[in-house]
N, C-alpha and C. Protein backbone atom coordinates (compact mmCIF):
# COMPACT_ATOMS: atom_id res chain seq x y z
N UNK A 1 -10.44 -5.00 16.24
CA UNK A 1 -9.53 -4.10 16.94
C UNK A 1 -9.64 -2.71 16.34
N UNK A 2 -9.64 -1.93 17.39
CA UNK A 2 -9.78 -0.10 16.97
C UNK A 2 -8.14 0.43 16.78
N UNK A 3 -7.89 1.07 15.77
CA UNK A 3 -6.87 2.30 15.91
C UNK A 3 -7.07 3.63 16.33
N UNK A 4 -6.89 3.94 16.90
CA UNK A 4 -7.06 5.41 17.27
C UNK A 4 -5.80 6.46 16.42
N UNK A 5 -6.66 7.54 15.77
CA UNK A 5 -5.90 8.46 14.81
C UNK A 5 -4.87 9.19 15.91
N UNK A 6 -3.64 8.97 16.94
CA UNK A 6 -3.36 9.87 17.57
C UNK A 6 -1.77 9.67 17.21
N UNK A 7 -0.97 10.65 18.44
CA UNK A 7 0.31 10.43 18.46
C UNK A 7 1.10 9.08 18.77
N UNK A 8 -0.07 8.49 19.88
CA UNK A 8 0.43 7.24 19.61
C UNK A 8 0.68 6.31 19.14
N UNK A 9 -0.38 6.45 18.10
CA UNK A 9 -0.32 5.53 16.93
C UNK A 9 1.05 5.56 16.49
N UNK A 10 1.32 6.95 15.91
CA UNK A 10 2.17 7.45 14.97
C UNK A 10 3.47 7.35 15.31
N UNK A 11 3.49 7.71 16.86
CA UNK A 11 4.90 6.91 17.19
C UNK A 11 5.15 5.90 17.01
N UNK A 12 4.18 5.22 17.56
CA UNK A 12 4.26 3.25 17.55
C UNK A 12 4.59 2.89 16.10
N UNK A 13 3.87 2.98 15.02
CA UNK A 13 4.04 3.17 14.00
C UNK A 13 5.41 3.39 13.11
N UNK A 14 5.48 4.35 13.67
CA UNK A 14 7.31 5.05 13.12
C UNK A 14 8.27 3.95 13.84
N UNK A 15 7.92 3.81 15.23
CA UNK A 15 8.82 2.34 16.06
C UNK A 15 9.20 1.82 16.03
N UNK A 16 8.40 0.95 15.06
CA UNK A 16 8.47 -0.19 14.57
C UNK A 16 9.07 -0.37 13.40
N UNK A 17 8.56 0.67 12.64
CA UNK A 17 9.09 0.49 10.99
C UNK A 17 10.40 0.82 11.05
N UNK A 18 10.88 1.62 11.89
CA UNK A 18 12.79 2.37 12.17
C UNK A 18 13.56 0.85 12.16
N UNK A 19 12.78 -0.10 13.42
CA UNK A 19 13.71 -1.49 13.32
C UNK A 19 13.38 -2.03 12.56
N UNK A 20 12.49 -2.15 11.67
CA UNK A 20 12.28 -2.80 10.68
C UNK A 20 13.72 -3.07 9.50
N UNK A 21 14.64 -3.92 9.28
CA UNK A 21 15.71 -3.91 8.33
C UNK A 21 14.89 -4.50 7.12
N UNK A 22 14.02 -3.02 6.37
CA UNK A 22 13.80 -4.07 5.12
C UNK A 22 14.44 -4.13 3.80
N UNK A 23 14.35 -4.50 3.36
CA UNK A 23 14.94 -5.34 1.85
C UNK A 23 14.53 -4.87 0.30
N UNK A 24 15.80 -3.84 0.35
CA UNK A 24 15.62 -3.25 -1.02
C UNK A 24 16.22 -4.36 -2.15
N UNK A 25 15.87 -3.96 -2.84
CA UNK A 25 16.55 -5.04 -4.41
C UNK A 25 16.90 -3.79 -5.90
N UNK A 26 17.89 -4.73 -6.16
CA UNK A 26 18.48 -3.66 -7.34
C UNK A 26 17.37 -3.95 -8.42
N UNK A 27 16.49 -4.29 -8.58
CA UNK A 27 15.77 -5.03 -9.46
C UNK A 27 15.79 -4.92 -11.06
N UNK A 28 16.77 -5.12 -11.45
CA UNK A 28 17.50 -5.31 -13.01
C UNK A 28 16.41 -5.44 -13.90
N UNK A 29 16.47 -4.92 -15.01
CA UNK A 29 15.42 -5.12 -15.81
C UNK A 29 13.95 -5.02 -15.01
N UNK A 30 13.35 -4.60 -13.97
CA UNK A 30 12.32 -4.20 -14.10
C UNK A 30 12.33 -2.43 -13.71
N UNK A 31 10.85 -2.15 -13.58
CA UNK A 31 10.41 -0.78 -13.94
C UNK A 31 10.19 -0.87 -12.45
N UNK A 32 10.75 0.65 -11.86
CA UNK A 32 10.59 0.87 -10.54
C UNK A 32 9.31 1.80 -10.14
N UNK A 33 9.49 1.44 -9.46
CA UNK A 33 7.54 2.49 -8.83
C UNK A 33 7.22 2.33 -7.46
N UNK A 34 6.63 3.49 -7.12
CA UNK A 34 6.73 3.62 -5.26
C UNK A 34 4.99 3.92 -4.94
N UNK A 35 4.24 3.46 -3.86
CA UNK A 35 3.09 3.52 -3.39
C UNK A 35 3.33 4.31 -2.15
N UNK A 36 1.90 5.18 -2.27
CA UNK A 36 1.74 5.05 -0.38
C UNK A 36 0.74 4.45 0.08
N UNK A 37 1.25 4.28 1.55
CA UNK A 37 0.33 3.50 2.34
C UNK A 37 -0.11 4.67 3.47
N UNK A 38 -1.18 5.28 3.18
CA UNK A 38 -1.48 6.66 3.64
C UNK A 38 -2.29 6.50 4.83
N UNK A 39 -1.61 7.01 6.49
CA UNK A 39 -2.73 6.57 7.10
C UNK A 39 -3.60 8.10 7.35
N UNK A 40 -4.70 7.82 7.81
CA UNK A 40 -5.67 9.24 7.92
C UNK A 40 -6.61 8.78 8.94
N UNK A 41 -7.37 9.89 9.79
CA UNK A 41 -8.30 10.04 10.67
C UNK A 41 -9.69 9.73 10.18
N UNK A 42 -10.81 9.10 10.28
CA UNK A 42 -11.89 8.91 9.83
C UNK A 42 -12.65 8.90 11.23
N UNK A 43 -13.35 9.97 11.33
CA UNK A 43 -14.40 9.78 12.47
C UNK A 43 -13.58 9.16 13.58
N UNK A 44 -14.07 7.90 14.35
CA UNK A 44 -13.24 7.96 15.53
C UNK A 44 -12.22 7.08 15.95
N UNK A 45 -11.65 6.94 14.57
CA UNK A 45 -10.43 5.83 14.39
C UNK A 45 -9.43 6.04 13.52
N UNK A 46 -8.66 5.22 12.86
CA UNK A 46 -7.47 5.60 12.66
C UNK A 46 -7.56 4.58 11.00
N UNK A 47 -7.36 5.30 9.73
CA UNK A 47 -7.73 4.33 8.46
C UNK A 47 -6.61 4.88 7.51
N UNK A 48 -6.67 3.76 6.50
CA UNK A 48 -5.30 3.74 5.64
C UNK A 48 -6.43 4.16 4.06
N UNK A 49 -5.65 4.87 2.84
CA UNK A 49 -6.21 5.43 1.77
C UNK A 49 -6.32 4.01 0.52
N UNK A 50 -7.39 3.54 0.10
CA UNK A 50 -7.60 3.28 -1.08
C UNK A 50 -8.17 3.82 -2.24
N UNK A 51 -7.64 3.13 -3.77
CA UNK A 51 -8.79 4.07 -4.75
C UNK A 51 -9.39 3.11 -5.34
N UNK A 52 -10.42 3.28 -6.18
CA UNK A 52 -10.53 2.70 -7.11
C UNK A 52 -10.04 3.39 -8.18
N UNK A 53 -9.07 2.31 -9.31
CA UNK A 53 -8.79 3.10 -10.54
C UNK A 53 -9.96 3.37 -11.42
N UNK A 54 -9.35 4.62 -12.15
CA UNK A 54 -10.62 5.05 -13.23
C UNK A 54 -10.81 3.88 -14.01
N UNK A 55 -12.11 3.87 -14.76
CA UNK A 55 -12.26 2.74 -15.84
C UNK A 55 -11.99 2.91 -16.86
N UNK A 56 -11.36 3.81 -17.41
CA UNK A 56 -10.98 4.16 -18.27
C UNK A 56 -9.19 4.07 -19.25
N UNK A 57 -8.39 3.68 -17.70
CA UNK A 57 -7.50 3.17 -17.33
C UNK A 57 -6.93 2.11 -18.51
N UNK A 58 -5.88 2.34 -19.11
CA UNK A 58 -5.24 1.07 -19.74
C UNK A 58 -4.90 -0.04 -19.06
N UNK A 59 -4.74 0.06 -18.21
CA UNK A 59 -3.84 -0.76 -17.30
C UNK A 59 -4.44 -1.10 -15.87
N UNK A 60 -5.62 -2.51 -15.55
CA UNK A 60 -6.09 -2.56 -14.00
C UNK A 60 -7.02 -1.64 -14.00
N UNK A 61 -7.88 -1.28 -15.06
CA UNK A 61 -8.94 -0.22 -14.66
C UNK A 61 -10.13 -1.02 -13.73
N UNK A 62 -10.54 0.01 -12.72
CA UNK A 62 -11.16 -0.37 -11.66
C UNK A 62 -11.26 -1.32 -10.31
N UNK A 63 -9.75 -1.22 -10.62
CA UNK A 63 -9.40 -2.28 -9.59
C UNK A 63 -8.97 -1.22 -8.26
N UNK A 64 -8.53 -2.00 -6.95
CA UNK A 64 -8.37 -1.39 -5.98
C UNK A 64 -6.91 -0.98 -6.12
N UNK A 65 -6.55 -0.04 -5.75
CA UNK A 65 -5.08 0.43 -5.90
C UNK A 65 -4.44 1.15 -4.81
N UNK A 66 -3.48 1.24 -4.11
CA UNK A 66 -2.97 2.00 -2.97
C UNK A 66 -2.40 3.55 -3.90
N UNK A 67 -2.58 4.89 -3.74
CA UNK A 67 -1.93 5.86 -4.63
C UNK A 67 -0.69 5.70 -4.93
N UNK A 68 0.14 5.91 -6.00
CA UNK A 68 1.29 5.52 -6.59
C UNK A 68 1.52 5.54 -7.70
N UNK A 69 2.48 5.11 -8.37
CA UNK A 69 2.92 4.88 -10.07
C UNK A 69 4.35 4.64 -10.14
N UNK A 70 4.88 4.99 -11.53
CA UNK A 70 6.29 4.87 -11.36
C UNK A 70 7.16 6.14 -11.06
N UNK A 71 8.52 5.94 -10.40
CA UNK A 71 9.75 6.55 -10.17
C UNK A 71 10.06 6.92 -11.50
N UNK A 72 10.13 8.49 -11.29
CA UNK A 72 10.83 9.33 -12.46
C UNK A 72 12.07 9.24 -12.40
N UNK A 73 13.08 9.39 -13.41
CA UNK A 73 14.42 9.72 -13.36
C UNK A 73 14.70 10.59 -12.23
N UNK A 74 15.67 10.50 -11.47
CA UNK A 74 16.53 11.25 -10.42
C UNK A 74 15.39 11.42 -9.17
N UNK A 75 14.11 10.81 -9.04
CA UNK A 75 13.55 10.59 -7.90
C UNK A 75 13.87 9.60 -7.15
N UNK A 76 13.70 9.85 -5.61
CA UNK A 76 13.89 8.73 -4.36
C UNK A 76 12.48 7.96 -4.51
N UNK A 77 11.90 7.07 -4.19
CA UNK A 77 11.13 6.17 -3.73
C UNK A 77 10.02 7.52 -2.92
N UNK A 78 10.43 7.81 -1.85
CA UNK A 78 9.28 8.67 -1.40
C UNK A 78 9.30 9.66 -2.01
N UNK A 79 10.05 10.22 -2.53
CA UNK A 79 9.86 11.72 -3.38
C UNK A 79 8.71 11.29 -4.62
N UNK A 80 8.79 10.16 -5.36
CA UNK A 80 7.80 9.36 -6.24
C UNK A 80 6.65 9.09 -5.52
N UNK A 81 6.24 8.42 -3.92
CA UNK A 81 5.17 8.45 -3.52
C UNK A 81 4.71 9.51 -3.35
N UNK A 82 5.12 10.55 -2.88
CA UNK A 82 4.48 11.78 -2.26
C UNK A 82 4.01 12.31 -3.28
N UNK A 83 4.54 11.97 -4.63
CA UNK A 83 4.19 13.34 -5.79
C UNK A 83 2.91 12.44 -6.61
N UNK A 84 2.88 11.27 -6.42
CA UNK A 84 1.38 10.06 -6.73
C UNK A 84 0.76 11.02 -5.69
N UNK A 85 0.88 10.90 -4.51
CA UNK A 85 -0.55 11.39 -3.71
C UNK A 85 -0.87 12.36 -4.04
N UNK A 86 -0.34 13.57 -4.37
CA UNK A 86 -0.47 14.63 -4.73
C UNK A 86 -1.41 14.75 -6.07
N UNK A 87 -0.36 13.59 -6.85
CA UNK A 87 -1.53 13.68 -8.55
C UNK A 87 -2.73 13.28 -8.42
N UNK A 88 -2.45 11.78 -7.72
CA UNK A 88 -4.21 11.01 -7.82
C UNK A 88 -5.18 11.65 -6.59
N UNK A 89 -4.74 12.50 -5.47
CA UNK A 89 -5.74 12.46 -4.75
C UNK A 89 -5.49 13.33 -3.36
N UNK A 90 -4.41 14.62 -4.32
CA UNK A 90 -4.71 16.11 -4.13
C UNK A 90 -4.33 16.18 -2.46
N UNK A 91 -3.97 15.23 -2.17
CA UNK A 91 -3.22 15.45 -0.49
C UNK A 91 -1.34 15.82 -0.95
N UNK A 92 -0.75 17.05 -0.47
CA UNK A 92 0.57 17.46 -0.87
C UNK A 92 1.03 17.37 1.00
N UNK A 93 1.65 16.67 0.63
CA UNK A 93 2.33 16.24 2.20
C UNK A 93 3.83 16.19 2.29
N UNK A 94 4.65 16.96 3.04
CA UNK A 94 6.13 17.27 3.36
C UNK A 94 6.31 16.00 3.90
N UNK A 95 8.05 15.48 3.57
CA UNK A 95 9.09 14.38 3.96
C UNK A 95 8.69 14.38 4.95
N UNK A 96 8.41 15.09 6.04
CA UNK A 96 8.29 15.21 7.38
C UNK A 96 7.04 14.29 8.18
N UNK A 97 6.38 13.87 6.76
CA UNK A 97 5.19 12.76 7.45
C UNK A 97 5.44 11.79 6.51
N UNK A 98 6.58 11.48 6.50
CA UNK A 98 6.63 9.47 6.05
C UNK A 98 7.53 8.67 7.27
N UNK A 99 6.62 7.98 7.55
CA UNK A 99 6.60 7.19 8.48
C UNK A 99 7.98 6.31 8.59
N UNK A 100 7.96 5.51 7.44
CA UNK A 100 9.12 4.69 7.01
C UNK A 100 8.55 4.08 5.71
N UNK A 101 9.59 3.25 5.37
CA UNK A 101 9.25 2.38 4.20
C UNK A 101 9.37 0.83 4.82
N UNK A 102 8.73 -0.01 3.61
CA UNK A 102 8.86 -1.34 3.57
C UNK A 102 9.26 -1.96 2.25
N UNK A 103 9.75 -3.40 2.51
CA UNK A 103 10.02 -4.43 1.84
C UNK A 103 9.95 -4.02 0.10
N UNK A 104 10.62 -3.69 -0.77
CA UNK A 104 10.66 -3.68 -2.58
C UNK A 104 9.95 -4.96 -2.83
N UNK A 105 8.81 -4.85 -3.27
CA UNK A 105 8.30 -6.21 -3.62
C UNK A 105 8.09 -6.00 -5.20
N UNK A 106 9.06 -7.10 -5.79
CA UNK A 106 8.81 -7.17 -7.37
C UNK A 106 7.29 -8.19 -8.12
N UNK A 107 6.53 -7.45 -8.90
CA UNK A 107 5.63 -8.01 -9.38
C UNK A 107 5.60 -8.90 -10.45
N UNK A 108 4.65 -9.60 -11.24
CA UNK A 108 4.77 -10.21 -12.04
C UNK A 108 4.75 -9.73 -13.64
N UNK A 109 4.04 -8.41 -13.54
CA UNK A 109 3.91 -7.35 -14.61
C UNK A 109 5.38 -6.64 -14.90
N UNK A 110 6.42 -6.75 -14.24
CA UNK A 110 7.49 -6.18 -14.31
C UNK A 110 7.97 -4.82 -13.38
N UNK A 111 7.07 -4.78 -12.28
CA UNK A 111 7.64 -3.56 -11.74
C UNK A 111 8.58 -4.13 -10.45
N UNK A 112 9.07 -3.06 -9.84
CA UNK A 112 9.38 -3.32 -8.70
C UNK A 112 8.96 -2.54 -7.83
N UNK A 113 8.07 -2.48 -6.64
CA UNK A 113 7.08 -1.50 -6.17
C UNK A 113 7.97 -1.19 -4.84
N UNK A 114 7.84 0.03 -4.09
CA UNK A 114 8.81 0.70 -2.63
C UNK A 114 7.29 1.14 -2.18
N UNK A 115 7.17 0.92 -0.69
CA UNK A 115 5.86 0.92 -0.12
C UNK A 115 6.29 1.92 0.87
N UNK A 116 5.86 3.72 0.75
CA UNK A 116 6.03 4.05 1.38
C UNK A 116 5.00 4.45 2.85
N UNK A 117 5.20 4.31 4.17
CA UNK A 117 4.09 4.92 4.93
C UNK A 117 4.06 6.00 5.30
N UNK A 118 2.67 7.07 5.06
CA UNK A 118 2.47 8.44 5.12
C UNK A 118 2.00 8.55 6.42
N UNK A 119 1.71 9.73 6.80
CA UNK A 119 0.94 9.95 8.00
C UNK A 119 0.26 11.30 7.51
N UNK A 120 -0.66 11.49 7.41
CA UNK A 120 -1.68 12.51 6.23
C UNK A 120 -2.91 12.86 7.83
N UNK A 121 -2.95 13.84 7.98
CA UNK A 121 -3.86 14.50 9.45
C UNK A 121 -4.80 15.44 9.14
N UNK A 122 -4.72 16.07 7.77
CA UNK A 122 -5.33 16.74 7.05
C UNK A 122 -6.13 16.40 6.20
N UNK A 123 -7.45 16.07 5.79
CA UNK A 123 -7.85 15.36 4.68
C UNK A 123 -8.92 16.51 4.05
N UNK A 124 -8.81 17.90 4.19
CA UNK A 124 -9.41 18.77 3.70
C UNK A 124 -9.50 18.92 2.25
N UNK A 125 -8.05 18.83 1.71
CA UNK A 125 -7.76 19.01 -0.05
C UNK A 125 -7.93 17.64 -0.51
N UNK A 126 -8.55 16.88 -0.05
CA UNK A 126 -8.21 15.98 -0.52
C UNK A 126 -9.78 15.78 -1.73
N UNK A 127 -9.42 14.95 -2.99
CA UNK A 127 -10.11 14.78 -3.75
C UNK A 127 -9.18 13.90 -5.02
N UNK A 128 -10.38 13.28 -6.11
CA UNK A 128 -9.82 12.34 -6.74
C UNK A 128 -9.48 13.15 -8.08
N UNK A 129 -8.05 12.36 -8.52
CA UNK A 129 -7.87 12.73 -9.99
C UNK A 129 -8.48 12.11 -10.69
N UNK A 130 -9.66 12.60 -11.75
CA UNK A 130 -10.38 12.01 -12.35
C UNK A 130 -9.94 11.21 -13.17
N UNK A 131 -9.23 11.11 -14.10
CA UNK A 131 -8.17 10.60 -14.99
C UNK A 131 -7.36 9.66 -14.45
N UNK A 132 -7.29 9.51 -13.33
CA UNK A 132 -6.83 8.27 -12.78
C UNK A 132 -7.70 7.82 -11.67
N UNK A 133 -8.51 8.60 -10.90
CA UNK A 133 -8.48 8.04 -9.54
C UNK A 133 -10.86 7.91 -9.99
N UNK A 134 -10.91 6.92 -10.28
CA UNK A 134 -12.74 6.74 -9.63
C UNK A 134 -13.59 7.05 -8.29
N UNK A 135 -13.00 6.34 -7.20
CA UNK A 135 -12.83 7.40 -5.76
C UNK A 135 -11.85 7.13 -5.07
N UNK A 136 -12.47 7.30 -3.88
CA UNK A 136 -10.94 7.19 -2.92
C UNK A 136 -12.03 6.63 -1.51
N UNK A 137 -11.55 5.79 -0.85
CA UNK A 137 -12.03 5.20 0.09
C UNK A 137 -10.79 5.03 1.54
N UNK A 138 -11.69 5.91 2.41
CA UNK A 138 -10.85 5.28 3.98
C UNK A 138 -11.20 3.88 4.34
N UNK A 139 -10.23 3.28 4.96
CA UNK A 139 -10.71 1.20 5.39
C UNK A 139 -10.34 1.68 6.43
N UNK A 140 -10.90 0.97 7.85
CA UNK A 140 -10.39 1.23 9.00
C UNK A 140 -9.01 0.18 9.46
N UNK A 141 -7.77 0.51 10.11
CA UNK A 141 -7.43 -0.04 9.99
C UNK A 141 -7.47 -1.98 10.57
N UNK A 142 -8.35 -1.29 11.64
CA UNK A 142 -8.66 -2.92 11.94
C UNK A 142 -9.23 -3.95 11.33
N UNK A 143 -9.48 -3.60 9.86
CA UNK A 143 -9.95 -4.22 9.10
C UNK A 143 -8.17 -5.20 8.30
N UNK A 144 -7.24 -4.91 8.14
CA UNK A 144 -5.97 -5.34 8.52
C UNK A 144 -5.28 -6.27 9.22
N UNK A 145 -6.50 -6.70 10.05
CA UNK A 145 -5.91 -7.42 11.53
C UNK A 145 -7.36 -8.12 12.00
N UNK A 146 -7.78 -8.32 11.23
CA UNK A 146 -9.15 -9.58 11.07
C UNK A 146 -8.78 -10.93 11.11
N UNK A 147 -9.21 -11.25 12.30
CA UNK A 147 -8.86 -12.86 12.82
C UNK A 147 -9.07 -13.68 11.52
N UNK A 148 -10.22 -13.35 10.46
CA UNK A 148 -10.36 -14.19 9.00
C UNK A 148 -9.35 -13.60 7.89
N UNK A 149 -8.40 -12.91 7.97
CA UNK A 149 -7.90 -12.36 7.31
C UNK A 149 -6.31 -12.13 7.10
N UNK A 150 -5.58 -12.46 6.32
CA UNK A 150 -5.60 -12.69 5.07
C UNK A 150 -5.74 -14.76 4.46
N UNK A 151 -6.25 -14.75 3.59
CA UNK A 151 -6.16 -16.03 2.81
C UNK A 151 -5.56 -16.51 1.84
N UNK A 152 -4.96 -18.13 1.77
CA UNK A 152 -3.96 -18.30 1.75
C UNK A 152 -4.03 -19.11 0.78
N UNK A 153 -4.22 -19.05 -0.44
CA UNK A 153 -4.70 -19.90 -1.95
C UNK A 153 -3.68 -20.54 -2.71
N UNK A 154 -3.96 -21.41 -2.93
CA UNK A 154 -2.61 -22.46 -3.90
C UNK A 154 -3.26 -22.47 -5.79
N UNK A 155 -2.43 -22.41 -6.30
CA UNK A 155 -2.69 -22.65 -8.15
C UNK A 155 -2.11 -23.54 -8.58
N UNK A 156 -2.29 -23.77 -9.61
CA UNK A 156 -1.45 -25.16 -10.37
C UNK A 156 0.08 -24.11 -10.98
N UNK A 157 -0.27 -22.76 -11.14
CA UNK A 157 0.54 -22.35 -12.19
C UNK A 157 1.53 -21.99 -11.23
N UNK A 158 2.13 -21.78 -10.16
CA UNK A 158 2.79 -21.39 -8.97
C UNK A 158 2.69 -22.17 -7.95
N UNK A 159 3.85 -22.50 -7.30
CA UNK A 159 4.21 -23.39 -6.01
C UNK A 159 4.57 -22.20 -5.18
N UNK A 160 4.30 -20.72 -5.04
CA UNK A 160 4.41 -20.07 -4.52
C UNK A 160 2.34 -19.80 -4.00
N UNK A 161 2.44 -19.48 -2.61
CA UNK A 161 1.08 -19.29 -1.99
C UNK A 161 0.21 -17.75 -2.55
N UNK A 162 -0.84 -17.79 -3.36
CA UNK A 162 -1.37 -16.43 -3.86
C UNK A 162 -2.39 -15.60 -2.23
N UNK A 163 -2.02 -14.88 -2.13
CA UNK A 163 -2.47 -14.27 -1.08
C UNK A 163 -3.83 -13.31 -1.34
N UNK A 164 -4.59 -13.26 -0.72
CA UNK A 164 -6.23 -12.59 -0.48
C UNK A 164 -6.10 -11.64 0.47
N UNK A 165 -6.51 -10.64 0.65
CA UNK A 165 -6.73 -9.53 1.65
C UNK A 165 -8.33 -9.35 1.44
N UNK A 166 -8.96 -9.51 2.74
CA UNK A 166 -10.24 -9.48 2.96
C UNK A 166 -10.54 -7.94 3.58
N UNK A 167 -11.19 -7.31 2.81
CA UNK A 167 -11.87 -5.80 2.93
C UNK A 167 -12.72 -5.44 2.93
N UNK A 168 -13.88 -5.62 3.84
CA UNK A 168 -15.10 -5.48 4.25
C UNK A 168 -15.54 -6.48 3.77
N UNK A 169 -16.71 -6.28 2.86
CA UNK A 169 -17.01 -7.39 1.97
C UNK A 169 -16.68 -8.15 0.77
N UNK A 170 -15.38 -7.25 0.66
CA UNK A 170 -14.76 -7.39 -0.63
C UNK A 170 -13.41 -7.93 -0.34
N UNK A 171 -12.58 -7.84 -1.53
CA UNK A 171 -10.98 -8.88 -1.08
C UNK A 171 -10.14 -7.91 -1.95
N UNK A 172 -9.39 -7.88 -1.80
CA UNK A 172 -7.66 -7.30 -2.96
C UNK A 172 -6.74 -8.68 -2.69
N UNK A 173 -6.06 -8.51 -3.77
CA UNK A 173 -4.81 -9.42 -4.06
C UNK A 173 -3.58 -8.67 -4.43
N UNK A 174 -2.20 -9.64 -4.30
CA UNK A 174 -1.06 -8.79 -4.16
C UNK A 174 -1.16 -8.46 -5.94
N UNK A 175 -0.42 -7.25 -6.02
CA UNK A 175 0.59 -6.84 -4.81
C UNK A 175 0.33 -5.90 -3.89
N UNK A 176 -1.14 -5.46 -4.02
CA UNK A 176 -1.49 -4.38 -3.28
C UNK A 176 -2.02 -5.31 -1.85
N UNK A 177 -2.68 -6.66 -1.71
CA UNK A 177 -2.39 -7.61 -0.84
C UNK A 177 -1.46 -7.71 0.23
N UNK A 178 -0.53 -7.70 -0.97
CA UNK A 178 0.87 -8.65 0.09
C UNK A 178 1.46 -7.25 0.60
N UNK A 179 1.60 -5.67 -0.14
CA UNK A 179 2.28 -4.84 0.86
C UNK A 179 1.21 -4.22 2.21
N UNK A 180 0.04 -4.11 2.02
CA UNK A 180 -1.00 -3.97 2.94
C UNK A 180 -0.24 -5.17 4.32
N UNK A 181 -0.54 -6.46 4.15
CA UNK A 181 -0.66 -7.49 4.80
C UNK A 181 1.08 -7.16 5.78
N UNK A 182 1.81 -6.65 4.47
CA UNK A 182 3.64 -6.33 5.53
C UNK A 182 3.30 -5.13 6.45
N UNK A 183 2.49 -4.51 6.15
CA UNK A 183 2.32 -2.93 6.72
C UNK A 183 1.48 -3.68 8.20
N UNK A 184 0.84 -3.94 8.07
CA UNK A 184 -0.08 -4.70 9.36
C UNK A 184 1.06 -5.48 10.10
N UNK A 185 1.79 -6.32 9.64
CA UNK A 185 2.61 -7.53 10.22
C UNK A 185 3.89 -6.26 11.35
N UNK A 186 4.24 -5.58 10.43
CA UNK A 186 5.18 -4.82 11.07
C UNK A 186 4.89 -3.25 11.87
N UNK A 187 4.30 -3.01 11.15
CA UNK A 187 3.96 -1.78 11.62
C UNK A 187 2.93 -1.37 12.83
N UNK A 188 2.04 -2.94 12.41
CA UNK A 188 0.93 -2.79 13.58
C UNK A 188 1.10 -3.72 14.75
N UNK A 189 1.61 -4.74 14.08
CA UNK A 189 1.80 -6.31 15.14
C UNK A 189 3.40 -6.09 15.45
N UNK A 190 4.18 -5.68 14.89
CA UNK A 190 5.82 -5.45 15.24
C UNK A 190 6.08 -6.87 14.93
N UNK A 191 5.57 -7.60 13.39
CA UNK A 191 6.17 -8.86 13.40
C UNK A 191 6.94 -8.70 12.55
N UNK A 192 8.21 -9.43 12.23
CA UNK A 192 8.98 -9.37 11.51
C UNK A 192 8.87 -10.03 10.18
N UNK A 193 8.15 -9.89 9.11
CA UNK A 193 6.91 -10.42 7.99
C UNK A 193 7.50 -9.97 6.60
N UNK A 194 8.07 -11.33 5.94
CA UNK A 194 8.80 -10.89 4.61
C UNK A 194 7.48 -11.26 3.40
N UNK A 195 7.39 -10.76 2.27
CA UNK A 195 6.50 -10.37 1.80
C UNK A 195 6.86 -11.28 -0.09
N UNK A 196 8.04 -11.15 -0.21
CA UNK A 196 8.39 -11.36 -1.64
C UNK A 196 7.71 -12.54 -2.25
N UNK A 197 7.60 -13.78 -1.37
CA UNK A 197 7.29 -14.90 -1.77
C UNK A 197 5.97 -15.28 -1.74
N UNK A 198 4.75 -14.14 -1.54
CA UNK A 198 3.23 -14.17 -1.76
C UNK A 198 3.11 -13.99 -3.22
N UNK A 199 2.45 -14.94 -3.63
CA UNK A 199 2.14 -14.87 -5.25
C UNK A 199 0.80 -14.09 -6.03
N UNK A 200 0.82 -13.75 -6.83
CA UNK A 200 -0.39 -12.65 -7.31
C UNK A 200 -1.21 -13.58 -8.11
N UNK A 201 -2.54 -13.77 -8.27
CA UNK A 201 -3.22 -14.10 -8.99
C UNK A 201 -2.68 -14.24 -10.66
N UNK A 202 -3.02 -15.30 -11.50
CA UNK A 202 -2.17 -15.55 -12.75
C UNK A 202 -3.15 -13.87 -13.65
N UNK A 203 -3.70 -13.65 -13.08
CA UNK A 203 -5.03 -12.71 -13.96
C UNK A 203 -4.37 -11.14 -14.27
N UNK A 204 -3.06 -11.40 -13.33
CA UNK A 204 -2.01 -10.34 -12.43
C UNK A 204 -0.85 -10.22 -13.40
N UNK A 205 -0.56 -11.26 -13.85
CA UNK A 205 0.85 -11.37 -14.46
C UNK A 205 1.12 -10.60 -15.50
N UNK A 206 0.36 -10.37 -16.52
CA UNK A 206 0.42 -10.00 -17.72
C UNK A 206 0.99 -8.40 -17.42
């Protein structure tokens, strides 16, 4: 399936996520932190922003990452995403293009992550923070909505299902997985798709 980068998307998009009632959590004792889920124009379709982290990275170096980090004192959730996109990858984008948010999904590392969606039309400034960001990659979004996609893995260490996101030839796992997989369910399919109870790889936890 094709997206097309237009207004319609973006309405449809916004549409959906407005009825969307999702599910914040006070999340006690963990560390709060907000992502975006950035969509952008690529040639003649419509694609969402990944990076690879630097390798250099304490923390998940070189893994796939949606732009983000943690919530500063006296920041909102999107005021924290917008100012990640800005650090890792030089797109500065006004309140005026977030789409909506989704589902607080708490991780196993201790955060609690707020998934915000951008709508980014400009991709001129855009470039990687070296220090954090290795590159930056557009996925189309129909890659999201792949009849083989997502997969649905069991462990001994969890009776909760670990979830796969299949990306070209490659895969991500939650939690960057499981909020991708809510962003598709709702935003693209208008399904009503709770997210908390996808489990992360044990490789994840620490």
């Amino acid at each position: 399936m094709t997206f097309i980068f237009d207004d319609n998307l973006r309405g449809g998009v916004s549409e959906r996520l407005a009825r969307f009632e999702r599910e914040a959590r006070a999340g006690d004792g963990l560390k709060h932190a907000a992502v975006a889920i950035t969509l952008v124009p690529d040639e003649t379709e419509a694609a969402f922003l990944l990076t690879r982290r630097a390798p250099k990275l304490n923390a998940h170096a070189g893994q796939w990452a949606l732009p983000g980090g943690r919530i500063d004192k006296g920041e909102t959730p999107v005021e924290a995403a917008l100012r990640e996109l800005s650090e890792e990858v030089a797109l500065d984008l006004p309140p005026s293009q977030v789409l909506g948010l989704l589902d607080d999904y708490p991780t196993r590392s201790g955060y609690l992550i707020t998934p915000v969606v951008v709508w980014a039309p400009d991709l001129a400034p855009m470039r990687p923070n070296e220090a954090e960001v290795a590159s930056i990659h557009k996925i189309a979004l129909g890659e999201l909505v792949r009849p083989d996609s997502p997969v649905f893995l069991t462990i001994p260490e969890s009776e909760r299902p670990v979830i796969r996101l299949l990306i070209g030839e490659d895969h991500i796992h939650a939690p960057t997985a499981a909020l991708l997989y809510q962003f598709a369910e709702v935003g693209l399919r208008a399904r009503h798709t709770r997210v908390s109870d996808l489990e992360q790889p044990v490789w994840a936890w620490g």
